[in-house]
Protein backbone atom coordinates (compact mmCIF):
# COMPACT_ATOMS: atom_id res chain seq x y z
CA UNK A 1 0.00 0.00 0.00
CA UNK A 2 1.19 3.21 -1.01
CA UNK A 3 1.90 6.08 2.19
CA UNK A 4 0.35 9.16 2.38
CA UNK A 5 1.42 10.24 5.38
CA UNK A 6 1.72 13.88 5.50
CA UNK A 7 -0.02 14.47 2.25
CA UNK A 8 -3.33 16.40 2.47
CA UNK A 9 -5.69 16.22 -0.16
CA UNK A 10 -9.34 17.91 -0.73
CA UNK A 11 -11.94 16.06 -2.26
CA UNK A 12 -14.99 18.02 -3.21
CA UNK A 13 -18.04 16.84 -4.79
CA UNK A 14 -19.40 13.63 -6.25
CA UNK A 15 -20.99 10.10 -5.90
CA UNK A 16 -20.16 7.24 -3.83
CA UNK A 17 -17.22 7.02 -5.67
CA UNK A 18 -15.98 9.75 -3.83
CA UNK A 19 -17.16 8.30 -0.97
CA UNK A 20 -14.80 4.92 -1.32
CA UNK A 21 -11.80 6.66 -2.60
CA UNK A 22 -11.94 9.14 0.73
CA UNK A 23 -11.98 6.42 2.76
CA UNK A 24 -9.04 4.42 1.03
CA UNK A 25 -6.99 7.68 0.75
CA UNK A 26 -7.32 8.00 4.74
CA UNK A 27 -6.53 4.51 5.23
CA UNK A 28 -3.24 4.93 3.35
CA UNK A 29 -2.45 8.17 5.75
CA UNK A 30 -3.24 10.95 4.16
CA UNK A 31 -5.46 13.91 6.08
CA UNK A 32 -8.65 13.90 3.69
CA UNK A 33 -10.83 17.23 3.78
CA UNK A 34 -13.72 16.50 1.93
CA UNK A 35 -17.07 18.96 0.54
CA UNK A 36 -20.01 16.69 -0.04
CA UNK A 37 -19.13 14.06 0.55
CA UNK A 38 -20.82 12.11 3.38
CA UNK A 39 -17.54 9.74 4.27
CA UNK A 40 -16.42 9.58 7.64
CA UNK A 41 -13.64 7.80 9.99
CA UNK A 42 -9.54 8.63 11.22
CA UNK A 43 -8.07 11.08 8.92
CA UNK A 44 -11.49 12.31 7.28
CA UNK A 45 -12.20 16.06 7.85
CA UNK A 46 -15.92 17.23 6.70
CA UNK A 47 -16.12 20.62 5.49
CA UNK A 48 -18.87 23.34 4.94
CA UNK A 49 -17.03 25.66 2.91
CA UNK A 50 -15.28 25.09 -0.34
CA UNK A 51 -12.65 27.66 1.15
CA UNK A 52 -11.91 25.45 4.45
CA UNK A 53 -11.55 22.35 1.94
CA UNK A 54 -9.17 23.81 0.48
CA UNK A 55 -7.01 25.21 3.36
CA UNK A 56 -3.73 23.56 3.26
CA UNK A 57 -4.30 20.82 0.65
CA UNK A 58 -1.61 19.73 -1.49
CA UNK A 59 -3.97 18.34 -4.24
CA UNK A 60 -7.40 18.74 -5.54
CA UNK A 61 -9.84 15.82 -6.67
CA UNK A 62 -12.73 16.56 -8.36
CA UNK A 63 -15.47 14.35 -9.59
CA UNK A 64 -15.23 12.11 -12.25
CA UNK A 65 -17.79 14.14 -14.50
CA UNK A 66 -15.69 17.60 -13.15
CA UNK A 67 -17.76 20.66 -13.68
CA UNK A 68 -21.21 20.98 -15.50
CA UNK A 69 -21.14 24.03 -17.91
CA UNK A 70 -21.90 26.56 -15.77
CA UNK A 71 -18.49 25.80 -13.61
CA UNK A 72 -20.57 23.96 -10.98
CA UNK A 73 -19.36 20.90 -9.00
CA UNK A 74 -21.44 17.78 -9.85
CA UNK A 75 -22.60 15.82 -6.47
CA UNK A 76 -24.62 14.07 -5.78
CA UNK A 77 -24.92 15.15 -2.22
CA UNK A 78 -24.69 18.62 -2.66
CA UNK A 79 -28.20 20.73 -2.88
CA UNK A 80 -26.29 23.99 -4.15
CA UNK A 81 -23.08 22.64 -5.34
CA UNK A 82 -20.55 25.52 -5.21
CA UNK A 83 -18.89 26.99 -8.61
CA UNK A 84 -15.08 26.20 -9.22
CA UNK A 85 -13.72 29.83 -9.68
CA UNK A 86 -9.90 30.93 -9.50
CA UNK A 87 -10.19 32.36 -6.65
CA UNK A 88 -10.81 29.32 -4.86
CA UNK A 89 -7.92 27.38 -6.86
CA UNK A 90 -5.39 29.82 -6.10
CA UNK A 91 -6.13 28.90 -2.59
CA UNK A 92 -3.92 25.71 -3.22
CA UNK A 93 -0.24 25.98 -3.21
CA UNK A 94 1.50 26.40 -7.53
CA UNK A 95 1.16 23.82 -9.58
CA UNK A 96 -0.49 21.82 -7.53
CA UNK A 97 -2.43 18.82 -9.22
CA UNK A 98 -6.13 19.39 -10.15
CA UNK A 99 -7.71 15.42 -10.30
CA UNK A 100 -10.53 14.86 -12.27
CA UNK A 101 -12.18 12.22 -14.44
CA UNK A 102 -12.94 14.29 -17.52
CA UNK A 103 -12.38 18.00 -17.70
CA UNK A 104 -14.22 20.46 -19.97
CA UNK A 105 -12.33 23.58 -22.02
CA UNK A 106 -13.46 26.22 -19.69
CA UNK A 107 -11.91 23.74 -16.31
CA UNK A 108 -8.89 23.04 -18.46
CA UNK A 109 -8.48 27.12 -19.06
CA UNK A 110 -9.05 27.68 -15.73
CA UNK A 111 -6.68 25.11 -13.80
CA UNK A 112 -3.89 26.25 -16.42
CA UNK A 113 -4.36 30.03 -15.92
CA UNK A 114 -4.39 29.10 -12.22
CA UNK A 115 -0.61 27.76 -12.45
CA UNK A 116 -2.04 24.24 -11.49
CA UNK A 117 -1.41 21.55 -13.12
CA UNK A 118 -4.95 18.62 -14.49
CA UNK A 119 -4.75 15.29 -14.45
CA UNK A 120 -7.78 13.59 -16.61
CA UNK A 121 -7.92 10.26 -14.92
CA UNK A 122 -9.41 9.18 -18.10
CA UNK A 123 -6.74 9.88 -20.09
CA UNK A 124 -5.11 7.49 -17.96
CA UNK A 125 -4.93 4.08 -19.71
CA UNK A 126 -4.85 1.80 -16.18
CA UNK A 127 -7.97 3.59 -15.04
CA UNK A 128 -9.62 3.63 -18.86
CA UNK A 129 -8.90 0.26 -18.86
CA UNK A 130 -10.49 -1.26 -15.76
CA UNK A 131 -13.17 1.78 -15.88
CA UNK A 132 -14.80 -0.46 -18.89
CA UNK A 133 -15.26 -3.50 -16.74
CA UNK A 134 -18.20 -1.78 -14.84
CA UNK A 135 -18.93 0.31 -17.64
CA UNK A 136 -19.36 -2.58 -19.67
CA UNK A 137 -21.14 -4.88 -17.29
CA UNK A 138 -23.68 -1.80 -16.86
CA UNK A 139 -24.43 -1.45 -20.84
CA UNK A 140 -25.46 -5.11 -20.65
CA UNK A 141 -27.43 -5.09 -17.54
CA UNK A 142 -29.39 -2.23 -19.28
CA UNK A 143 -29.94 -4.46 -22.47
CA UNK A 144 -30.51 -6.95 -20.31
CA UNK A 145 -33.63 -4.71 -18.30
CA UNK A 146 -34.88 -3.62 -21.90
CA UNK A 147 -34.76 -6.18 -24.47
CA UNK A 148 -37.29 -8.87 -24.71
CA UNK A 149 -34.58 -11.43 -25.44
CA UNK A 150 -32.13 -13.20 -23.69
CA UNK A 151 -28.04 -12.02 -24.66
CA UNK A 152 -27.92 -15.28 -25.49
CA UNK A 153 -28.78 -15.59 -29.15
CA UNK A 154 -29.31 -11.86 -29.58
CA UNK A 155 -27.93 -9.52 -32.88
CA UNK A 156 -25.38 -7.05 -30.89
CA UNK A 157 -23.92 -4.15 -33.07
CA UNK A 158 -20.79 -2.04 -31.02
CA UNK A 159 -19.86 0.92 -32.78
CA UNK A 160 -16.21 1.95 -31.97
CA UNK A 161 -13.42 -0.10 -30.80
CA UNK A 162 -11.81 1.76 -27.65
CA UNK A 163 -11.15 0.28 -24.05
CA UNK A 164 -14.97 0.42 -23.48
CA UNK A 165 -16.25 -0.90 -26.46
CA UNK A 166 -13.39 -3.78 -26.40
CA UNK A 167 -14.77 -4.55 -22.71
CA UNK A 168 -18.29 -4.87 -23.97
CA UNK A 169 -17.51 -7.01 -27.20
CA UNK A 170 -16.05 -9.29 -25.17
CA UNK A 171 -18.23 -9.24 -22.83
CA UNK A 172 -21.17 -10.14 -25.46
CA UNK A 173 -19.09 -12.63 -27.28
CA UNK A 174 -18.82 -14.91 -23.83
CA UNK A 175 -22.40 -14.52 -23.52
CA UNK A 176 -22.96 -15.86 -26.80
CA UNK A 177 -24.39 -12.65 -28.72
CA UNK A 178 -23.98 -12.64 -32.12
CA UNK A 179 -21.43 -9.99 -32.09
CA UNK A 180 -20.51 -6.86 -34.73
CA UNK A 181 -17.74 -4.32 -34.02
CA UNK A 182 -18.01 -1.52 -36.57
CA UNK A 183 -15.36 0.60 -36.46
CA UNK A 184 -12.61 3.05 -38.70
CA UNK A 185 -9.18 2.06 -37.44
CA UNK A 186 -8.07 -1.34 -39.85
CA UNK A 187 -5.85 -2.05 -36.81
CA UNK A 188 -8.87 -1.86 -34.34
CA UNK A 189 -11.13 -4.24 -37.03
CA UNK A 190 -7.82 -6.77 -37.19
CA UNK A 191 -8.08 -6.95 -33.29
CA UNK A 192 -11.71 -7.40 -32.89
CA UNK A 193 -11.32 -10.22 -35.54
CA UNK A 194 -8.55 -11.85 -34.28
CA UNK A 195 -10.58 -12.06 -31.08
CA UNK A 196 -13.78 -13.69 -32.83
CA UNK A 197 -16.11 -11.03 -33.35
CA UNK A 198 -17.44 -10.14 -36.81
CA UNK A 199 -16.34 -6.76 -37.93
CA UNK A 200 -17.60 -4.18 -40.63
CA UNK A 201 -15.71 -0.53 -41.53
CA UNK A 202 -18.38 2.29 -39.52
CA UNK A 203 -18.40 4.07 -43.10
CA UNK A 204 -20.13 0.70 -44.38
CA UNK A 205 -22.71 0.80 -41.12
CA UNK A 206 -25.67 0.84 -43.69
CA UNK A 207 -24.73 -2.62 -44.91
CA UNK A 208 -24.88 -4.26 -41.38
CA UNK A 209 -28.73 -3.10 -39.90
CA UNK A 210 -30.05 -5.88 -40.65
CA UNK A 211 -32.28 -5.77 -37.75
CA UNK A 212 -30.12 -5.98 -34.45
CA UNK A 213 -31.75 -6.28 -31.53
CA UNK A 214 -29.29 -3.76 -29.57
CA UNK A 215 -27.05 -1.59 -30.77
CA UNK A 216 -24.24 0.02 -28.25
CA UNK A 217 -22.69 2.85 -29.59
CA UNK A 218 -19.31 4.23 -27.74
CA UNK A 219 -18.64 6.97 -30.78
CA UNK A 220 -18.14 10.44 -29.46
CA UNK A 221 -19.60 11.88 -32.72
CA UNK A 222 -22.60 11.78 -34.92
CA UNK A 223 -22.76 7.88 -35.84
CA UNK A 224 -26.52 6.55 -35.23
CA UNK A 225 -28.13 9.47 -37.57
CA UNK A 226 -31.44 10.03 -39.18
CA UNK A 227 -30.58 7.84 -41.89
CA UNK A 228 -29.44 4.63 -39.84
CA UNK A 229 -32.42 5.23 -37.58
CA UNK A 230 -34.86 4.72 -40.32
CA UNK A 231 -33.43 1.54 -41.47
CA UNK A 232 -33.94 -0.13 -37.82
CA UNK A 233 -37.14 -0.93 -36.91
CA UNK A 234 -38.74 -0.02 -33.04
CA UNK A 235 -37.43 -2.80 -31.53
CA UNK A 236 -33.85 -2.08 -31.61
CA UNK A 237 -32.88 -0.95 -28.39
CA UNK A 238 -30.13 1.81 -28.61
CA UNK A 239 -27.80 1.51 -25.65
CA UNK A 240 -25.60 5.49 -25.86
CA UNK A 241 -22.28 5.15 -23.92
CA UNK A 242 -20.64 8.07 -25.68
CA UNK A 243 -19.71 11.40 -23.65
CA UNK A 244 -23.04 13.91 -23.97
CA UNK A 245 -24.22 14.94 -26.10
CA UNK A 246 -23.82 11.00 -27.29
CA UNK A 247 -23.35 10.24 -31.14
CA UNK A 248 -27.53 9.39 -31.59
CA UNK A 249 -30.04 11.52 -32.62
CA UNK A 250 -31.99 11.54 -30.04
CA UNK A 251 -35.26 13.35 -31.66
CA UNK A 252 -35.42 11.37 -34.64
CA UNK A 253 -34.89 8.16 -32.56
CA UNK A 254 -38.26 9.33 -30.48
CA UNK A 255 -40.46 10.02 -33.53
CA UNK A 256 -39.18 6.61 -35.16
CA UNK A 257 -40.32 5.05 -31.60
CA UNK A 258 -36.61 3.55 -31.09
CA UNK A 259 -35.47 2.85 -27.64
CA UNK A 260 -32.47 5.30 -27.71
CA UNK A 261 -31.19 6.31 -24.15
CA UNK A 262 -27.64 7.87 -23.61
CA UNK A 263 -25.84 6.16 -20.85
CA UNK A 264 -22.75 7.62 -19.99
CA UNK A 265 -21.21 7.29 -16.12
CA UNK A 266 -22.30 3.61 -16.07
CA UNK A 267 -19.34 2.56 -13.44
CA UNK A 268 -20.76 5.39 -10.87
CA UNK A 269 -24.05 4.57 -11.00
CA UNK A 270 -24.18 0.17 -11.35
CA UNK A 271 -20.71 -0.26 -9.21
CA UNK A 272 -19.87 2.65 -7.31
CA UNK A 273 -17.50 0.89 -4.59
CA UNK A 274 -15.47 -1.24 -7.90
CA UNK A 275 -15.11 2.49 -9.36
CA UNK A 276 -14.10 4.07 -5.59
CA UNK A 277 -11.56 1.15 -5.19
CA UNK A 278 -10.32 1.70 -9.22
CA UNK A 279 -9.50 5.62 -8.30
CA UNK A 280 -7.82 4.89 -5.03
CA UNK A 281 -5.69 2.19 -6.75
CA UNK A 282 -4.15 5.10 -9.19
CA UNK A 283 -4.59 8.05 -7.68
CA UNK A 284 -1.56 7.66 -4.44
CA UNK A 285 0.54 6.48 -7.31
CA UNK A 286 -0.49 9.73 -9.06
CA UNK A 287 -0.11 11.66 -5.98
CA UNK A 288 3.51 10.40 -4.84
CA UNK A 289 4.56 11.62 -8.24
CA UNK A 290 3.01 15.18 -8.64
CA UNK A 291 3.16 16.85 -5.18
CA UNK A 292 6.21 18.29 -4.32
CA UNK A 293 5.65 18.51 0.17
């Protein structure tokens, strides 16, 4: 186990993610000053005030989604979630790191202007990596909820062949789905072949609709449009993974009476504590590196 003795770190916002990784982070020594976050125990020091979080904190964890648009926290716990704002972040000592899952333009401006330095956790392979496992396990517990069918048997399409989609392909091949990846890298489409799975380029994803039961898109970009929609009939189920706005269109999909729902944060929501103990196995590691004490 890593030590974090010494090292103070703020944790503000969030889910029960939050919640886990507090409690790890405390176990492991560090003093953990936390803003809504309901986590308690030796080392763990609630907070009222985003200011008195702050207060001598070598490091800064967000939440995994970071900031909505209008520069306030997400949480889950929080009824008026405060605003991140540079006056609070200059409250932490220079480049200092700023932790957060994903990070929009206006948080990215505003921890660099700050003389701070993000980490996307992300971005980081080990945590993109074993963030699919729940993520994928969620997509197909959603199918699962939805479809009339069993897995077993069904016509799967996965659009996009990153660490998520990989995850779920898999996933859906040991459960005996008849599997697609459709995708635009040749290397990604040799990879998902070698492993089993059938395998079409995306820019030939009118030649493959023939009726799939669920299609699970992971494409951060305009892929399931108007004209795919109106080849599928209303009993596709459309399972959206992709980062909002999603790659569906979502209007179309409602007039055509498709199933379309956009899905993203599956691991917070389905497996909170796996996605805690996933942050607190990077983020000491992460830690130890960036904070000069």
């Amino acid at each position: 186990m890593y030590n974090l003795r010494d090292f103070t770190v703020a944790i503000m916002g969030g889910d029960a993610r939050e919640v886990t990784l507090a409690g790890k982070l405390a176990a492991a020594g560090a003093t953990v000053k936390t803003l809504g976050v309901p986590a308690g125990g030796g080392g763990i020091i609630s907070c009222l005030q985003p200011e008195e979080c702050l207060a001598g904190a070598h490091a800064l964890i967000l939440p995994v989604p970071g900031v909505k648009e209008n520069m306030r926290l997400h949480s889950l716990y929080l009824g008026d979630p405060p605003k991140i704002t540079g006056e609070l972040l200059s409250i932490l000592p220079p480049r200092a790191p700023v932790l957060v899952g994903m990070a929009r333009e206006p948080l990215r401006r505003l921890v660099e202007v700050s003389g701070l330095r993000l980490v996307e956790l992300m971005q980081v392979d080990e945590v993109a990596v074993l963030n699919s496992i729940p993520s994928a396990e969620g997509a197909v517990q959603m199918a699962m909820e939805k479809m009339p069918v069993t897995i077993h048997g069904c016509i799967a399409l996965v659009l996009g062949f990153g660490r998520t989609a990989q995850t779920l392909a898999q996933l859906l091949l040991a459960m005996h789905a008849g599997t697609t990846v459709a995708a635009r890298d040749p290397a990604q489409l040799a990879r998902a072949e070698a492993m089993g799975l059938r395998t079409v380029y995306i820019s030939e994803l009118m030649n493959c609709l023939q009726q799939p039961d669920v299609i699970f898109n992971t494409v951060p970009a305009p892929v399931i449009t108007e004209n795919v929609l109106s080849r599928l009939t209303p009993s596709t189920l459309i399972i959206d993974l992709a980062s909002a706005p999603g790659g569906t269109d979502f209007a179309t999909a409602r007039k055509l009476g498709i199933d379309a729902v956009l899905a993203p944060g599956l691991p917070g929501k389905v497996a909170p504590r796996s996605a805690g103990l996933l942050l607190a196995r990077v983020i000491p590691r992460i830690l130890l590196q960036m904070v000069n004490r």
